[in-house]
Structure formats: C-alpha cells, structure tokens
Protein backbone atom coordinates (compact mmCIF):
# COMPACT_ATOMS: atom_id res chain seq x y z
CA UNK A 1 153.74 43.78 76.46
CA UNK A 2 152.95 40.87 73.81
CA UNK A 3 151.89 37.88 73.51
CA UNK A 4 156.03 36.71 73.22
CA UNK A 5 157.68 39.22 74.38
CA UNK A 6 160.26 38.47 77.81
CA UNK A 7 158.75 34.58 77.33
CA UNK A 8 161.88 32.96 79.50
CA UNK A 9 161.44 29.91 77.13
CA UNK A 10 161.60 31.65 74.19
CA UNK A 11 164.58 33.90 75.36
CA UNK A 12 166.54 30.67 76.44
CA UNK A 13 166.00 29.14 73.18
CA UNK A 14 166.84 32.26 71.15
CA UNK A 15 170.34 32.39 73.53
CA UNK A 16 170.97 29.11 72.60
CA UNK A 17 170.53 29.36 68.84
CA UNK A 18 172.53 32.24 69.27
CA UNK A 19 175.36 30.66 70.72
CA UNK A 20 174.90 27.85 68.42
CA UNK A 21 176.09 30.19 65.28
CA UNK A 22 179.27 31.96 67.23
CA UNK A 23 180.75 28.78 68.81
CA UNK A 24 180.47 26.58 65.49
CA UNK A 25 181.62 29.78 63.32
CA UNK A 26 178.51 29.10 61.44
CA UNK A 27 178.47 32.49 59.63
CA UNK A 28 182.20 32.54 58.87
CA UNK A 29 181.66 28.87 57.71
CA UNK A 30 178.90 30.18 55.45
CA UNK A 31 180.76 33.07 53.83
CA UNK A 32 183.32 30.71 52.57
CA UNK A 33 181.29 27.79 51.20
CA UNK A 34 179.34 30.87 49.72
CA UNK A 35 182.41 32.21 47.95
CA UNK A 36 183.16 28.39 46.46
CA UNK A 37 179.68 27.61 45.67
CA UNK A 38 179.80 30.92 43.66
CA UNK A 39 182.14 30.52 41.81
CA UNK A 40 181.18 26.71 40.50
CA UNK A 41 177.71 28.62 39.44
CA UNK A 42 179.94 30.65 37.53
CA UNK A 43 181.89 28.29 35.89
CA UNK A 44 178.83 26.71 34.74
CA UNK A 45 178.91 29.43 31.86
CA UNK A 46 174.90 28.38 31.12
CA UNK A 47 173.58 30.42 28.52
CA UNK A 48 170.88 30.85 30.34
CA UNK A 49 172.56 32.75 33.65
CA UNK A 50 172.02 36.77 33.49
CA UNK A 51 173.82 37.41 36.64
CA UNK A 52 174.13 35.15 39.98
CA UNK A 53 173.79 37.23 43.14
CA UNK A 54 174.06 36.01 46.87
CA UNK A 55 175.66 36.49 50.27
CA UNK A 56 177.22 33.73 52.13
CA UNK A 57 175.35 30.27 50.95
CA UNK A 58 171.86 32.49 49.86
CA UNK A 59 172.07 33.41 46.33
CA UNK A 60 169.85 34.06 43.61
CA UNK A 61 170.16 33.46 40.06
CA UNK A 62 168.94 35.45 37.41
CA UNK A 63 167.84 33.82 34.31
CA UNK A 64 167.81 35.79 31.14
CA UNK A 65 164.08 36.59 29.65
CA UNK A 66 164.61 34.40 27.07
CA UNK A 67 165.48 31.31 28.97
CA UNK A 68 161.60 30.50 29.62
CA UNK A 69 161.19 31.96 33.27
CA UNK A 70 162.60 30.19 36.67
CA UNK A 71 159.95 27.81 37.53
CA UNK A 72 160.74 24.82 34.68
CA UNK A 73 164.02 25.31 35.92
CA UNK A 74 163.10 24.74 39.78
CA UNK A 75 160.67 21.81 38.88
CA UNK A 76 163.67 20.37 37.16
CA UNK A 77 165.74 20.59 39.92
CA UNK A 78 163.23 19.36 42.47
CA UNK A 79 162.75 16.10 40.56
CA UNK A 80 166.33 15.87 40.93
CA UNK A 81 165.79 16.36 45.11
CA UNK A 82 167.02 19.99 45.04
CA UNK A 83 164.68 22.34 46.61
CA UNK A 84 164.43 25.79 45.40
CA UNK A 85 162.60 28.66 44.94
CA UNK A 86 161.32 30.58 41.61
CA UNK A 87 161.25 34.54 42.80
CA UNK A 88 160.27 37.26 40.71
CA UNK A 89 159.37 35.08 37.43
CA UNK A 90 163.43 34.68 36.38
CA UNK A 91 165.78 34.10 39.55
CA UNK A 92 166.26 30.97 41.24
CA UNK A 93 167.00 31.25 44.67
CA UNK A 94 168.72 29.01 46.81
CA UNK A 95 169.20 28.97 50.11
CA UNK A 96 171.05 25.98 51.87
CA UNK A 97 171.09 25.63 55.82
CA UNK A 98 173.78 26.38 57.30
CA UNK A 99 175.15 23.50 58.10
CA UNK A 100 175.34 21.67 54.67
CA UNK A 101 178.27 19.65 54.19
CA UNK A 102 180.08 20.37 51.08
CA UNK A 103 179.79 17.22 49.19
CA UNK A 104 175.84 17.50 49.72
CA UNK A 105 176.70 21.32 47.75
CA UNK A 106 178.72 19.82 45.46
CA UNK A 107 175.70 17.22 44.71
CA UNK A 108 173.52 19.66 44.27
CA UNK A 109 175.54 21.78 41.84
CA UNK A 110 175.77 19.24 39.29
CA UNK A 111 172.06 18.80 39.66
CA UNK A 112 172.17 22.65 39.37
CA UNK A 113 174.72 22.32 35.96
CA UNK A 114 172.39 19.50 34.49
CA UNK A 115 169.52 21.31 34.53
CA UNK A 116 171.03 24.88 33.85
CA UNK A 117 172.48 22.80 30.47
CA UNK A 118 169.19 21.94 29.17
C-alpha cells in the first residue's frame, strides 16, 4: 500500500468534493463563464496579446516578445488585487476557482484591460 492510499477519510472527502462539482454543475458552469471571459480578453484587442489560450475559466495569455515579458504585467495586476501567474517568460495565466461569481470576473477583466493598455 501507501502512506494514503484506501485512507476512509481521505476517500470520504474526495467523494464529497466529487459530488460537490456534479450536483452544482460546476464544470458546465465553468465552460461557459470560460467561453464569455474569452471572448472579453479578446475584445481587449491589446497590442500586446499574441494569442489567448484556455479551457473552461484556465487560460493563458501569450504576450508577444516585444511586449517586455509577463511578469511587469502580473505585478501590475497584483497591485490591482488580481492574482496571476507569469509562465514560460510571456503568458499570463489565470486560473479562477470555480466558483467565481461573474461580476468578481468582470472586475478583474478591466483590471486585466487596464493593465494590458499600458
């Protein structure tokens, strides 16, 4: 065995989780907010967005090599309370829980647009 494995504790709490994300339609709910919150990065039209890339509410935006690399960009936005993560030098990567409201999405995509716009 290991040191986890069959735990009844952990297996209860696992079950619940699980049930958690089927009874509140969590990942359905996700795919859709993903598809809006897409599309407003889109709109943004920043000169600064190479491609924006994501799956239900994660997403990752590349920044072109000239805009500076991603981490000005996600010190920007934490000063602004948006927490984010630089990955791979020029993608910002953002990955909401998955129970975010979508006026606390909304707030953070004008963060998103102020900063992308400087």
């Amino acid at each position: 065995g290991s040191t986890y494995g069959g735990n009844p504790l952990a297996c209860a709490v696992a079950s619940a989780a699980l049930d958690v994300l089927v009874d509140e339609k969590l990942v359905e709910r996700s795919a859709e907010l993903g598809e809006w919150m897409k599309q407003q990065m889109i709109d943004f039209r920043s000169p600064h967005i190479e491609e924006i890339r994501g799956v239900g509410l994660w997403y990752g935006i590349q920044l072109r090599p000239e805009a500076g690399g991603a981490r000005r960009f996600c010190e920007a936005l934490q000063q602004r309370g948006v927490l984010c993560k630089e990955t791979h030098t020029h993608t910002i990567r953002l990955a909401p829980p998955l129970v975010v409201e979508r006026a606390d999405l909304e707030w953070a995509l004008e963060q998103l647009r102020a900063v992308l716009a400087s």
